[in-house]
PDB file of N, CA and C in Angstrom:
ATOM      1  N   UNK A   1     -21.323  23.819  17.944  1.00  0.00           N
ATOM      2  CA  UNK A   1     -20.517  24.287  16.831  1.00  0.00           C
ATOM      3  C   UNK A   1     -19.049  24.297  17.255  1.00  0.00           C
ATOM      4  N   UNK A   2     -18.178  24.053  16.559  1.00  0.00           N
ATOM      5  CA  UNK A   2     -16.419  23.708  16.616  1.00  0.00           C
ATOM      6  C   UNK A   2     -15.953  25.108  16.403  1.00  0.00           C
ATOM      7  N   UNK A   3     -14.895  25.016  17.066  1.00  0.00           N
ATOM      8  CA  UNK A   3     -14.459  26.336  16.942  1.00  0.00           C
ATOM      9  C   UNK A   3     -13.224  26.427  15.394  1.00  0.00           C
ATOM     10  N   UNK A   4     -13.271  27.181  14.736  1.00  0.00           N
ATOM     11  CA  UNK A   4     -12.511  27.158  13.542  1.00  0.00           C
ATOM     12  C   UNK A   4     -10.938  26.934  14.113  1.00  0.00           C
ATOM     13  N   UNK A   5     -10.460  26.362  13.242  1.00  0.00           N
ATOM     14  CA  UNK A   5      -9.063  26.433  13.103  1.00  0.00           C
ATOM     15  C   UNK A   5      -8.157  26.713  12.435  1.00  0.00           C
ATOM     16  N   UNK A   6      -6.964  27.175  13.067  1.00  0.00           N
ATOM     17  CA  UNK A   6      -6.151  28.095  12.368  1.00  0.00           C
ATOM     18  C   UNK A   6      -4.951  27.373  12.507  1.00  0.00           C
ATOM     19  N   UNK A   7      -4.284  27.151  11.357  1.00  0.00           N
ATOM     20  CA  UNK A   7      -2.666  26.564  11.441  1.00  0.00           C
ATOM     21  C   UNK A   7      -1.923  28.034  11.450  1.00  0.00           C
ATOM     22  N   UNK A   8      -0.817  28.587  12.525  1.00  0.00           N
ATOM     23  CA  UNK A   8      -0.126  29.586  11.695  1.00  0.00           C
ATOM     24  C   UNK A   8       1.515  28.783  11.447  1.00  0.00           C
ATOM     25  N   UNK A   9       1.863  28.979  10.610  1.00  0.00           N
ATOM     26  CA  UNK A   9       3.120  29.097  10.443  1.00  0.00           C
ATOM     27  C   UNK A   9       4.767  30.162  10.294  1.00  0.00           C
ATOM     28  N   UNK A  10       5.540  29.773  11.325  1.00  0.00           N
ATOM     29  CA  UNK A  10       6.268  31.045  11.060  1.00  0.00           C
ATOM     30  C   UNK A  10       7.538  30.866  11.839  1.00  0.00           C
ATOM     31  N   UNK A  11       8.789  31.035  11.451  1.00  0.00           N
ATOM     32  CA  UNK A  11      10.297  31.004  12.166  1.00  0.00           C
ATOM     33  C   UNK A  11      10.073  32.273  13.188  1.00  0.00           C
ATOM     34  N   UNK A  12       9.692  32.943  12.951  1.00  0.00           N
ATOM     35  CA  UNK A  12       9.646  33.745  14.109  1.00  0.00           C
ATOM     36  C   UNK A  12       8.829  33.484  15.504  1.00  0.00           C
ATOM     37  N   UNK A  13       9.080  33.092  16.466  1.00  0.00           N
ATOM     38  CA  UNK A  13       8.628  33.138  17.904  1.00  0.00           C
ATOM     39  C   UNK A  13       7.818  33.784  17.918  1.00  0.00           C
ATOM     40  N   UNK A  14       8.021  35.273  17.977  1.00  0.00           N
ATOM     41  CA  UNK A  14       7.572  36.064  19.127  1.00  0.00           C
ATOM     42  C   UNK A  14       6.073  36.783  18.038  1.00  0.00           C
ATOM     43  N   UNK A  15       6.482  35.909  17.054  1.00  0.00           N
ATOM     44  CA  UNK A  15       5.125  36.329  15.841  1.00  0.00           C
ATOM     45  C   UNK A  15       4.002  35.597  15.711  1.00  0.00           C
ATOM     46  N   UNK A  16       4.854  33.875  15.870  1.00  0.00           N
ATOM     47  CA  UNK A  16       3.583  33.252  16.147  1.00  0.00           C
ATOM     48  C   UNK A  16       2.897  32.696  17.436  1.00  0.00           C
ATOM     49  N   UNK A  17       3.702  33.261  18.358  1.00  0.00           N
ATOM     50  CA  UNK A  17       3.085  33.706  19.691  1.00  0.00           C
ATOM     51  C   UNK A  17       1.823  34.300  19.589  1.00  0.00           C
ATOM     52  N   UNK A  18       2.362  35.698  19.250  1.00  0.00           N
ATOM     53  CA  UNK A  18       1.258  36.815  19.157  1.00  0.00           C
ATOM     54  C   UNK A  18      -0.038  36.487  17.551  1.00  0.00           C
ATOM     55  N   UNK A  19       0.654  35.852  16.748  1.00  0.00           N
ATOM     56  CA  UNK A  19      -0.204  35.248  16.407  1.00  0.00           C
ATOM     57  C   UNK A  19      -1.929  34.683  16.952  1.00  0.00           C
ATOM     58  N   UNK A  20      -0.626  33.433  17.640  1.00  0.00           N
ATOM     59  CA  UNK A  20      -1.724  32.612  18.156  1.00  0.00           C
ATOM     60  C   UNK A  20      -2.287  33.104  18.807  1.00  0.00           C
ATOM     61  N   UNK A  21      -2.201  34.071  20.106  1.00  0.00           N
ATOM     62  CA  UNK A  21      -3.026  34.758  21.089  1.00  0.00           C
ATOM     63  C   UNK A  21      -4.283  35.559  20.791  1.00  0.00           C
ATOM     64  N   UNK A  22      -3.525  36.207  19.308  1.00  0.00           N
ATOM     65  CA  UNK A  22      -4.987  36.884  18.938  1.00  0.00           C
ATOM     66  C   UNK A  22      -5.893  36.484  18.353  1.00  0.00           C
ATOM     67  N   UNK A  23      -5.728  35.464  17.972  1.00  0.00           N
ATOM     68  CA  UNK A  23      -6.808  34.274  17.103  1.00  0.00           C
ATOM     69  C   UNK A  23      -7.375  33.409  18.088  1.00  0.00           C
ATOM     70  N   UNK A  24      -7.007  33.016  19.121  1.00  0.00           N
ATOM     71  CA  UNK A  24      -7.109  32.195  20.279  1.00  0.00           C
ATOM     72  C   UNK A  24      -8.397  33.196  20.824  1.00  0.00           C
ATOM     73  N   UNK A  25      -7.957  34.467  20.862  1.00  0.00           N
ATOM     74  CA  UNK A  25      -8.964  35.708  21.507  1.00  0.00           C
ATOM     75  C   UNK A  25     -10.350  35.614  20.766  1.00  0.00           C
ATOM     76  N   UNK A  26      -9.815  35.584  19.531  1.00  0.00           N
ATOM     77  CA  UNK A  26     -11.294  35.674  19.008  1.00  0.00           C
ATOM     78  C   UNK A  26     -11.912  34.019  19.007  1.00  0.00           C
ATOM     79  N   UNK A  27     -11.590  33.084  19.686  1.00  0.00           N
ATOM     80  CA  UNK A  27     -12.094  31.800  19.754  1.00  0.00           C
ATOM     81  C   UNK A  27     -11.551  30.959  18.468  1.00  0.00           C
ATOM     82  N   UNK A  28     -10.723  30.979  17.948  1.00  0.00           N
ATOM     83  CA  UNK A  28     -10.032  30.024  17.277  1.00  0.00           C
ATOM     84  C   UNK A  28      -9.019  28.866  17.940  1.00  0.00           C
ATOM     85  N   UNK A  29      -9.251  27.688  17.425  1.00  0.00           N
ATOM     86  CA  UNK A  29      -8.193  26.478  17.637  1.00  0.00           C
ATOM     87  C   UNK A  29      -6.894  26.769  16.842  1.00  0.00           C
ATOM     88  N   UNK A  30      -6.128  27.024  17.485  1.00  0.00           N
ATOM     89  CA  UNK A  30      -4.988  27.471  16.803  1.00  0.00           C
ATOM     90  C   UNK A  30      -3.737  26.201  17.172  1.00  0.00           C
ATOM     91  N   UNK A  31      -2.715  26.101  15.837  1.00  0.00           N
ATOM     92  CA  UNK A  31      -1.753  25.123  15.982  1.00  0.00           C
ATOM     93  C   UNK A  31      -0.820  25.926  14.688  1.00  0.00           C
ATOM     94  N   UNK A  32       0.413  26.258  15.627  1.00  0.00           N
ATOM     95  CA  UNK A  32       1.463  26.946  15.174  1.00  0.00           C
ATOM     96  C   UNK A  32       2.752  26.011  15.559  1.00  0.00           C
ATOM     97  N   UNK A  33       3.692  26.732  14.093  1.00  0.00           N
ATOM     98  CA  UNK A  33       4.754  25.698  13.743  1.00  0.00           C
ATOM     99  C   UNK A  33       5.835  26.666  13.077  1.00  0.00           C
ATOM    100  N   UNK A  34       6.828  26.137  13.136  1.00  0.00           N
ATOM    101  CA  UNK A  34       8.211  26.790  12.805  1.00  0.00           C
ATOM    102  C   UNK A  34       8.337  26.775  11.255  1.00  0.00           C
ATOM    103  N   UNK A  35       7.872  25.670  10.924  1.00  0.00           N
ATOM    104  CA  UNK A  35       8.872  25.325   9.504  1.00  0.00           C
ATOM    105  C   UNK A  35       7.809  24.737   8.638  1.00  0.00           C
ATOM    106  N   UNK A  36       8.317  24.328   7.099  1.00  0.00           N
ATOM    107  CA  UNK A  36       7.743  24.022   6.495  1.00  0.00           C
ATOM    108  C   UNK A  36       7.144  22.447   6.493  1.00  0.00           C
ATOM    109  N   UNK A  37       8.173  21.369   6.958  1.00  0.00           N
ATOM    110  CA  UNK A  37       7.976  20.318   6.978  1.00  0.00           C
ATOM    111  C   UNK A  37       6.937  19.980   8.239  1.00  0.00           C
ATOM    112  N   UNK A  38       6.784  21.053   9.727  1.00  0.00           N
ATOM    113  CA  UNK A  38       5.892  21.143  10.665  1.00  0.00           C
ATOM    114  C   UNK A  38       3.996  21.229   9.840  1.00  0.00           C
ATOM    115  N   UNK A  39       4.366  22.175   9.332  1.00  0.00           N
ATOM    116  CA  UNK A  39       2.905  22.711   8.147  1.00  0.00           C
ATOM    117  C   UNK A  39       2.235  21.076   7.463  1.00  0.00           C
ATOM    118  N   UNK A  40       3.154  20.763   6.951  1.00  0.00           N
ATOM    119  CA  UNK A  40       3.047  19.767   6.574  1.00  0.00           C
ATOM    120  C   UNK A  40       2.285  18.443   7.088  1.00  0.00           C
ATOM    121  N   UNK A  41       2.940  18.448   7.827  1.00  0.00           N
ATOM    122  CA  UNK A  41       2.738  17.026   9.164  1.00  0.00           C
ATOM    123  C   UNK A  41       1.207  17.511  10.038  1.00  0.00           C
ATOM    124  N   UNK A  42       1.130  18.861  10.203  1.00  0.00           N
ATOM    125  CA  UNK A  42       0.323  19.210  10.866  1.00  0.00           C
ATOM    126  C   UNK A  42      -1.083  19.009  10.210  1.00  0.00           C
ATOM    127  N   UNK A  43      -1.030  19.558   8.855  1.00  0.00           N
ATOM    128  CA  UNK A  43      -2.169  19.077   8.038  1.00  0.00           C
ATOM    129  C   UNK A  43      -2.526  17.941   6.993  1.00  0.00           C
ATOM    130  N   UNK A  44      -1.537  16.914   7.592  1.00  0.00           N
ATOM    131  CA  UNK A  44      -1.676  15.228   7.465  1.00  0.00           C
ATOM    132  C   UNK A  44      -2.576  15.184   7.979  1.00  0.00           C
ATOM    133  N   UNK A  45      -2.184  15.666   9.456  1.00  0.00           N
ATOM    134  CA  UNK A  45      -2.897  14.613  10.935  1.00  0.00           C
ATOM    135  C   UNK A  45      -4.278  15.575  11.100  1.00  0.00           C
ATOM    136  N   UNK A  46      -4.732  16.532  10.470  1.00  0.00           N
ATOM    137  CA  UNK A  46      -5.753  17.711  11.062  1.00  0.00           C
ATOM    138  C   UNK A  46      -6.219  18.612  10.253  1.00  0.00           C
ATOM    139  N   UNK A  47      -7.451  18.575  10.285  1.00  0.00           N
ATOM    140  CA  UNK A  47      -8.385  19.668   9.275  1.00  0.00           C
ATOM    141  C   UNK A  47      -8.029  20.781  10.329  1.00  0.00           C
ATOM    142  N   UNK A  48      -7.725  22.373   8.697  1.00  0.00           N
ATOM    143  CA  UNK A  48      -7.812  23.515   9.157  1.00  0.00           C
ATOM    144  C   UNK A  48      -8.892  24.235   8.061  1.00  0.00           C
ATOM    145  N   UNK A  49      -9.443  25.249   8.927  1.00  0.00           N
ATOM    146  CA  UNK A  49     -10.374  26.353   8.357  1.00  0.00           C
ATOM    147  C   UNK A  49      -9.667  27.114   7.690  1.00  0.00           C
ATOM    148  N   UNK A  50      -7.977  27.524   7.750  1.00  0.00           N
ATOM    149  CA  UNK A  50      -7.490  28.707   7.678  1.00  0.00           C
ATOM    150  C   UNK A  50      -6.067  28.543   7.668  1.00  0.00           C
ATOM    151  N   UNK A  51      -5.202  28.846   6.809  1.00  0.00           N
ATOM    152  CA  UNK A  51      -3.935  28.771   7.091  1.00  0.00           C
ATOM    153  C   UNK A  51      -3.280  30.334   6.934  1.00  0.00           C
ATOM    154  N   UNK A  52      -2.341  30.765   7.750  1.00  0.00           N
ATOM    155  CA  UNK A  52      -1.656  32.051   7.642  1.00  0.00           C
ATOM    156  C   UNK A  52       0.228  31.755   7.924  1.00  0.00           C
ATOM    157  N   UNK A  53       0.708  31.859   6.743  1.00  0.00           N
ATOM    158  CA  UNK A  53       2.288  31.076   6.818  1.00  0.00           C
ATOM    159  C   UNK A  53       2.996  32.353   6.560  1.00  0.00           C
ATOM    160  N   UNK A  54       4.650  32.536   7.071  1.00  0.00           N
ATOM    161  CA  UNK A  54       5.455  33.300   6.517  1.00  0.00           C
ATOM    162  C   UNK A  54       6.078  32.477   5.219  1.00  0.00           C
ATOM    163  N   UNK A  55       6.439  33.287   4.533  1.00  0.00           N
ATOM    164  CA  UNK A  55       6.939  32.359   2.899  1.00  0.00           C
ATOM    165  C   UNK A  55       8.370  32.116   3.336  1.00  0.00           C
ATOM    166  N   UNK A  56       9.092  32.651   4.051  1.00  0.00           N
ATOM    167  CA  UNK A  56      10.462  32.508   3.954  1.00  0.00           C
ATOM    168  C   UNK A  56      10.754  31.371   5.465  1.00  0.00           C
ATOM    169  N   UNK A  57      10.588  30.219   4.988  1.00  0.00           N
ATOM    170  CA  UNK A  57      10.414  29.266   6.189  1.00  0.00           C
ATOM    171  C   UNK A  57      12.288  28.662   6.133  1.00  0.00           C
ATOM    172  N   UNK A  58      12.949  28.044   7.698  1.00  0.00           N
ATOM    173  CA  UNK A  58      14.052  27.431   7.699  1.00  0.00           C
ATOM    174  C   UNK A  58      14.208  26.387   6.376  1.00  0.00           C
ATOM    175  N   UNK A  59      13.410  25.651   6.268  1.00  0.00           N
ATOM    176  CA  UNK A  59      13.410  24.395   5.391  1.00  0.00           C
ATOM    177  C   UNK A  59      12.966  24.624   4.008  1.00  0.00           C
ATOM    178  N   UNK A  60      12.176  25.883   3.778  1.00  0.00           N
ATOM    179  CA  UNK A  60      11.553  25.775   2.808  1.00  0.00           C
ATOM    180  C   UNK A  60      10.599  27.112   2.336  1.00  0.00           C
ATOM    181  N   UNK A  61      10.058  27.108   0.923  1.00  0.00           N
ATOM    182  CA  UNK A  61       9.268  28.499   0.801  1.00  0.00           C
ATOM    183  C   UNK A  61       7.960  28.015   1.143  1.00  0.00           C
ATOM    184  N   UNK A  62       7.288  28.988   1.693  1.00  0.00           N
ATOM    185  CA  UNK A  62       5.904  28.970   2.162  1.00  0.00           C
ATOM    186  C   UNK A  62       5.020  28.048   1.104  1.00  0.00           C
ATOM    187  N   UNK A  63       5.488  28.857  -0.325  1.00  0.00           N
ATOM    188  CA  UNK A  63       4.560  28.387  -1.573  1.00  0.00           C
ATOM    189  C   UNK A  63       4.949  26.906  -1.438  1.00  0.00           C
ATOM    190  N   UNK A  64       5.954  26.241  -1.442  1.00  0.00           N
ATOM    191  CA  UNK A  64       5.785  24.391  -1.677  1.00  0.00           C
ATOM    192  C   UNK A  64       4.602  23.800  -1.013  1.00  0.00           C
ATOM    193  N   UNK A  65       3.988  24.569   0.404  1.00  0.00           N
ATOM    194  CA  UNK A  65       2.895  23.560   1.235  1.00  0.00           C
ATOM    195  C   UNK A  65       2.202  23.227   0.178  1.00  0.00           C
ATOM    196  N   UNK A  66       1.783  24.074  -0.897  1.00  0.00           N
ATOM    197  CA  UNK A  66       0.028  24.013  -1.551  1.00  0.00           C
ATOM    198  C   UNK A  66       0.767  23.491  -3.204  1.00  0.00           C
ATOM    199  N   UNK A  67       1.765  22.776  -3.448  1.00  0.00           N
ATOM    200  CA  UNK A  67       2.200  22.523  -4.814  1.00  0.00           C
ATOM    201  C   UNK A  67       1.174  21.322  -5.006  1.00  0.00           C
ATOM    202  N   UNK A  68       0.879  21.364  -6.515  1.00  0.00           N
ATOM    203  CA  UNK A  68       0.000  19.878  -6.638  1.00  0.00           C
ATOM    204  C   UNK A  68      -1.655  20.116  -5.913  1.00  0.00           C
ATOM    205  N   UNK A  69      -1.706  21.024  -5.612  1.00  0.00           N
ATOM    206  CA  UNK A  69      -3.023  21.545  -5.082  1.00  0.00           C
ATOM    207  C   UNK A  69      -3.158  22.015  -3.109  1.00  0.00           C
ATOM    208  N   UNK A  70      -4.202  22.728  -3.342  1.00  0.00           N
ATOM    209  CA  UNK A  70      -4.877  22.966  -1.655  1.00  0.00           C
ATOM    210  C   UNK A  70      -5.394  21.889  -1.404  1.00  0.00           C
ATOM    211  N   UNK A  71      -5.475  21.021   0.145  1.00  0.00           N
ATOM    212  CA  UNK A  71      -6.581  20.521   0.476  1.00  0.00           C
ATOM    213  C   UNK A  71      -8.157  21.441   0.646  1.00  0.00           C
ATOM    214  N   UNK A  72      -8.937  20.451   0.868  1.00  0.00           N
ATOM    215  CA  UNK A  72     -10.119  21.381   0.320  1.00  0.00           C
ATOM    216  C   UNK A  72     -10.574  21.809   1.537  1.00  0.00           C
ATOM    217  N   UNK A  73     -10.032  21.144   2.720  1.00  0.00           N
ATOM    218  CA  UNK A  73     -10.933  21.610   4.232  1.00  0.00           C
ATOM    219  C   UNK A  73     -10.062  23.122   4.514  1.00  0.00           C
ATOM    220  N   UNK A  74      -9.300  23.385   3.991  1.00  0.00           N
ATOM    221  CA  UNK A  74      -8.168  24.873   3.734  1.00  0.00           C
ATOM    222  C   UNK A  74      -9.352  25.928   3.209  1.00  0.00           C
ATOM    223  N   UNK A  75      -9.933  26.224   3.787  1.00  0.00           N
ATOM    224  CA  UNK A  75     -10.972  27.696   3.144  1.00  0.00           C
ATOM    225  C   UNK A  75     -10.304  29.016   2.623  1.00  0.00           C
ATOM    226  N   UNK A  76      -9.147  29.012   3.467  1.00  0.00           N
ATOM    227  CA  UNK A  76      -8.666  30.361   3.406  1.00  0.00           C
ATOM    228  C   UNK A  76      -7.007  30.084   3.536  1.00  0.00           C
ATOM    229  N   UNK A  77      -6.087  30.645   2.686  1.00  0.00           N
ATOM    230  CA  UNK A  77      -5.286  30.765   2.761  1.00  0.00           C
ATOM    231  C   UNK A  77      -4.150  32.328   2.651  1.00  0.00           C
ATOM    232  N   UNK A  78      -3.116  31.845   3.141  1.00  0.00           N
ATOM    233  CA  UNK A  78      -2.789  33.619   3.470  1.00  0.00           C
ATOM    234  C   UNK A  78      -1.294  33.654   3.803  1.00  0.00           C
ATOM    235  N   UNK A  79      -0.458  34.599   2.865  1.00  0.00           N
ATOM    236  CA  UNK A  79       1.019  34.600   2.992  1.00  0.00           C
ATOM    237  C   UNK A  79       0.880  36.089   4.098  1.00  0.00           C
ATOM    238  N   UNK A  80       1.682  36.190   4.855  1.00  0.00           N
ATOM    239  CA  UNK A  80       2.084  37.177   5.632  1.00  0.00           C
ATOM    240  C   UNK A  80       3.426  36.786   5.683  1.00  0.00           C
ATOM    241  N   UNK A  81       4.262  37.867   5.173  1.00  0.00           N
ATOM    242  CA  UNK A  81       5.869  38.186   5.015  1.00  0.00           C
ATOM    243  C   UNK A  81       6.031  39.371   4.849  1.00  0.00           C
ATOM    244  N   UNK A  82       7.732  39.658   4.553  1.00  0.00           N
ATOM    245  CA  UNK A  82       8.089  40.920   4.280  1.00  0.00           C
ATOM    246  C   UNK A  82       8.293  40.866   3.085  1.00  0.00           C
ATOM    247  N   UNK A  83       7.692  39.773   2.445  1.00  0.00           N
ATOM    248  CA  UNK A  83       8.235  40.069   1.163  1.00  0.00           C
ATOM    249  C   UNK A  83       7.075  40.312   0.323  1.00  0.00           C
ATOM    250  N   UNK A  84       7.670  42.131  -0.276  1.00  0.00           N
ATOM    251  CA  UNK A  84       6.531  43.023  -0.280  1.00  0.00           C
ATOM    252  C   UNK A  84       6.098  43.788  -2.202  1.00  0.00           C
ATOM    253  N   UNK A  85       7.723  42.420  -2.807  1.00  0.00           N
ATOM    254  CA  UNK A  85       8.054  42.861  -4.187  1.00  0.00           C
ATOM    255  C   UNK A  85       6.752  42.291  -5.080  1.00  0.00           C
ATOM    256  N   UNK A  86       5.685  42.959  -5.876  1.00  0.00           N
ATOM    257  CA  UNK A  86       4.755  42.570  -6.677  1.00  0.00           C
ATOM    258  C   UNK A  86       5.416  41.227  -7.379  1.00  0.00           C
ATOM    259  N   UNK A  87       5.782  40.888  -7.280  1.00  0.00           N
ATOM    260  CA  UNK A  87       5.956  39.445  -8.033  1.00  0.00           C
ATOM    261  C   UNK A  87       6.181  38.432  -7.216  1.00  0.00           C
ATOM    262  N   UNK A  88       6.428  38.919  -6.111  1.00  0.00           N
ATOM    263  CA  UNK A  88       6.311  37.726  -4.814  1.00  0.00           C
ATOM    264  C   UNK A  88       4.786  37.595  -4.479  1.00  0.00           C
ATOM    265  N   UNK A  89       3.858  38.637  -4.828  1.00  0.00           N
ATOM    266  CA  UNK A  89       2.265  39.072  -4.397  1.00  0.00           C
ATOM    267  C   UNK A  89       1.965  38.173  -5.530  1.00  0.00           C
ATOM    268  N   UNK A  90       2.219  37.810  -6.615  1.00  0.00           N
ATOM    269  CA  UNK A  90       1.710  37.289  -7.651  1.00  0.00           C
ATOM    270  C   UNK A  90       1.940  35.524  -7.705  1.00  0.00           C
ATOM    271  N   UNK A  91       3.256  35.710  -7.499  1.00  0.00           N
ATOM    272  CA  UNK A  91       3.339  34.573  -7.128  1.00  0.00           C
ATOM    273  C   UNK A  91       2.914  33.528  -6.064  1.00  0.00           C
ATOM    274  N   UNK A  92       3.050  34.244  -5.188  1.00  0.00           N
ATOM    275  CA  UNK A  92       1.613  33.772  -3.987  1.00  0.00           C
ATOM    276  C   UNK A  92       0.250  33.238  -4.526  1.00  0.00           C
ATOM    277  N   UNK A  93      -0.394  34.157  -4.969  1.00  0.00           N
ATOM    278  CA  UNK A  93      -1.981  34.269  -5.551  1.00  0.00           C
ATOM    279  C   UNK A  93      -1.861  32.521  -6.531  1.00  0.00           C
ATOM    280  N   UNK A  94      -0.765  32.842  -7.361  1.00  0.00           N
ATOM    281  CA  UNK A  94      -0.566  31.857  -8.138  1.00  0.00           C
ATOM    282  C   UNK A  94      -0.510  30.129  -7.839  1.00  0.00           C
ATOM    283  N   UNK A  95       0.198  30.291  -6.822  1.00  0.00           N
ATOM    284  CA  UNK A  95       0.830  29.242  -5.937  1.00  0.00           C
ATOM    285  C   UNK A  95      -0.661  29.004  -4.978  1.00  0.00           C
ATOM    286  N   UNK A  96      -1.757  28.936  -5.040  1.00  0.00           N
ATOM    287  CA  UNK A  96      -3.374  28.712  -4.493  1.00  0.00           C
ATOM    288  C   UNK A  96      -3.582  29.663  -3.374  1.00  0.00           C
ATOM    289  N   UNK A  97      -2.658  30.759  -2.904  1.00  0.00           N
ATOM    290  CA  UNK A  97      -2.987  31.326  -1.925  1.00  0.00           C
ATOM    291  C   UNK A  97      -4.374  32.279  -2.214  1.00  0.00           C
ATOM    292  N   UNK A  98      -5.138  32.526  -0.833  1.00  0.00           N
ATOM    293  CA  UNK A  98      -6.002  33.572  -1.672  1.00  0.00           C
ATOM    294  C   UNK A  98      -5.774  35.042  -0.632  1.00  0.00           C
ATOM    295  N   UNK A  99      -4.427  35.480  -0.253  1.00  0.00           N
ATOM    296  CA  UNK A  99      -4.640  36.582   0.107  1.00  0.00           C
ATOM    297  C   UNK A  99      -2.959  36.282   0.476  1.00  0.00           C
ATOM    298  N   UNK A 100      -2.168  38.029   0.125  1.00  0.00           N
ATOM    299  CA  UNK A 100      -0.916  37.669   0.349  1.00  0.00           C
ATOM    300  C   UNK A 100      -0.972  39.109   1.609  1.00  0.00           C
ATOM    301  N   UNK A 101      -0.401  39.080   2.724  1.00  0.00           N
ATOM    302  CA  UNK A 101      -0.579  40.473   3.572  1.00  0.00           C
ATOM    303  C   UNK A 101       1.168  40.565   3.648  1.00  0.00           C
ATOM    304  N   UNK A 102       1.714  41.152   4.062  1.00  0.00           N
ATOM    305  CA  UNK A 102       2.875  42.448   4.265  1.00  0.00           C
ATOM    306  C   UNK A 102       3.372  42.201   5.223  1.00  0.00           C
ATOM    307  N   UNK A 103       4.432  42.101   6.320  1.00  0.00           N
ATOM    308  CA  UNK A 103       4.420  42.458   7.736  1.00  0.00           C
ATOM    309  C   UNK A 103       4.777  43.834   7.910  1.00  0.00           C
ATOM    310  N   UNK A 104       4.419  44.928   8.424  1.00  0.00           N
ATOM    311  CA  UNK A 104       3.474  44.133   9.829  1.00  0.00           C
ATOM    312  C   UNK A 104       2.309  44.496   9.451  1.00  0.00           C
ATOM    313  N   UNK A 105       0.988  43.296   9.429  1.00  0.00           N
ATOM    314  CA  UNK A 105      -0.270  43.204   9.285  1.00  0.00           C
ATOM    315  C   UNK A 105      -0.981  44.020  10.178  1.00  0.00           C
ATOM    316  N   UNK A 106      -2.261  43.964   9.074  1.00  0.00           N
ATOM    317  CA  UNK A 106      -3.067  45.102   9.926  1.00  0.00           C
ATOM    318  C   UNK A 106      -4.066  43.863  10.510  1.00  0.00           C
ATOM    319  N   UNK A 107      -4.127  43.537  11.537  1.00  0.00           N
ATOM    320  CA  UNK A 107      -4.847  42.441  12.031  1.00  0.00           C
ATOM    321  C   UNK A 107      -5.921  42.469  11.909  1.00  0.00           C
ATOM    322  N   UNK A 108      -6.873  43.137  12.165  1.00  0.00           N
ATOM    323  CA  UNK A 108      -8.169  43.680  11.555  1.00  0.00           C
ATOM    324  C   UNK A 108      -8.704  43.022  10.120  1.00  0.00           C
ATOM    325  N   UNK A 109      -8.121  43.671   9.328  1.00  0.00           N
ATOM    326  CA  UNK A 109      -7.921  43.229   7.828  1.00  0.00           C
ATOM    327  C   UNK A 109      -8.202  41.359   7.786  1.00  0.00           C
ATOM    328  N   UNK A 110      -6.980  41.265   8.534  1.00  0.00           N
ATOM    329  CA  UNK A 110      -6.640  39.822   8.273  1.00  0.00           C
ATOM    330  C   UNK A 110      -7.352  39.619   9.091  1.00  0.00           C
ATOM    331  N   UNK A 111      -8.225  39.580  10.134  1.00  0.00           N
ATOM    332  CA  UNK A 111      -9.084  38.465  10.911  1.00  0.00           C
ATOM    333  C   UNK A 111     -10.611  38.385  10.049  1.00  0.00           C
ATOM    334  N   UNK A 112     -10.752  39.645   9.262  1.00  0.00           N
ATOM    335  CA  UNK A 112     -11.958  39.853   8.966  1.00  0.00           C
ATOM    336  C   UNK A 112     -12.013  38.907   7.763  1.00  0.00           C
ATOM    337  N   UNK A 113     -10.832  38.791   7.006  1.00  0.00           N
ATOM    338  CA  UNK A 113     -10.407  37.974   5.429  1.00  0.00           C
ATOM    339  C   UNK A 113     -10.942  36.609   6.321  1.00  0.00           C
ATOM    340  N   UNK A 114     -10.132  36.380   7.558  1.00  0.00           N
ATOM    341  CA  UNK A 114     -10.584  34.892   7.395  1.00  0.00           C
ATOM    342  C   UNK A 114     -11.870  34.571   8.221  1.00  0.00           C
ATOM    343  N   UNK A 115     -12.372  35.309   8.660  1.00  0.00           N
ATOM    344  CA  UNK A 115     -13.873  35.566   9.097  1.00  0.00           C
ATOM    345  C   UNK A 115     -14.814  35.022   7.650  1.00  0.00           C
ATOM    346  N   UNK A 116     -14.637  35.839   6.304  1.00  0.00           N
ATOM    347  CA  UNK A 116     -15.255  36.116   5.731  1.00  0.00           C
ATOM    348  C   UNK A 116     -15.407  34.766   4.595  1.00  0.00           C
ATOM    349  N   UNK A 117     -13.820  34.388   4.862  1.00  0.00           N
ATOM    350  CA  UNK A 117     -14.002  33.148   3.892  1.00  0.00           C
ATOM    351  C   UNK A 117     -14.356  31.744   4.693  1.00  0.00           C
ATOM    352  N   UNK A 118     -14.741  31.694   6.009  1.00  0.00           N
ATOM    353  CA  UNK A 118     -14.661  30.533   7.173  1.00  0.00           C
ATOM    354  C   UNK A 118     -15.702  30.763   7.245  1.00  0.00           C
ATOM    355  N   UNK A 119     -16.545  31.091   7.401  1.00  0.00           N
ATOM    356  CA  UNK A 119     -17.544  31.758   7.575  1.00  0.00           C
ATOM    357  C   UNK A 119     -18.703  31.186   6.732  1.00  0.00           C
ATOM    358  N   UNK A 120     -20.169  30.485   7.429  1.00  0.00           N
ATOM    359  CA  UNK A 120     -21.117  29.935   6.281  1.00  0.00           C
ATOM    360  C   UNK A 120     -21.995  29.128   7.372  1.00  0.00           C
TER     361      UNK A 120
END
């Protein structure tokens, strides 16, 4: 059995560091990226189980990855930002995400979301 994979995306370093480490912990293939056009390129070249992006990317908003649709090997998708205004939560949902989290995440929460939708 393959180990799931996780794209994270995020301008912050020291986030998708710790990101990756704790997903890595629980046995995930993890491939983390700065920007929006990285996200991109990354899931040209590579099926993911799981994506977890900040929306407020250098190049771009989180929501453009999934315009025109999700790919379908994407099980789970997931905004983690600070942006915490109900209409940014809506707009997410809207934009194909299926879970928008807050920073700072309760990791728990979020490993179990993508446990639950990766998962079969």
């Amino acid at each position: 059995m393959r180990a799931k994979r996780l794209l994270i995306v995020d301008d912050d370093e020291d986030a998708r560091f710790l990101l990756g480490l704790y997903f890595e912990d629980l046995g995930f293939e993890v491939t983390a990226t700065a920007t929006l056009a990285g996200a991109i390129s990354a899931i040209a070249e590579a099926s993911f189980d799981a994506v977890v992006t900040d929306l407020r990317l250098p190049d771009g908003h989180g929501h453009a990855r999934f315009e025109g649709g999700r790919p379908v090997d994407i099980r789970f998708a997931a905004a983690l930002t600070g942006l915490s205004d109900p209409r940014e939560r809506d707009a997410t949902l809207r934009a194909g995400f299926d879970a928008h989290y807050t920073k700072p995440v309760d990791m728990e929460a979020l490993s179990a979301a993508i446990h639950a939708r990766t998962s079969a």
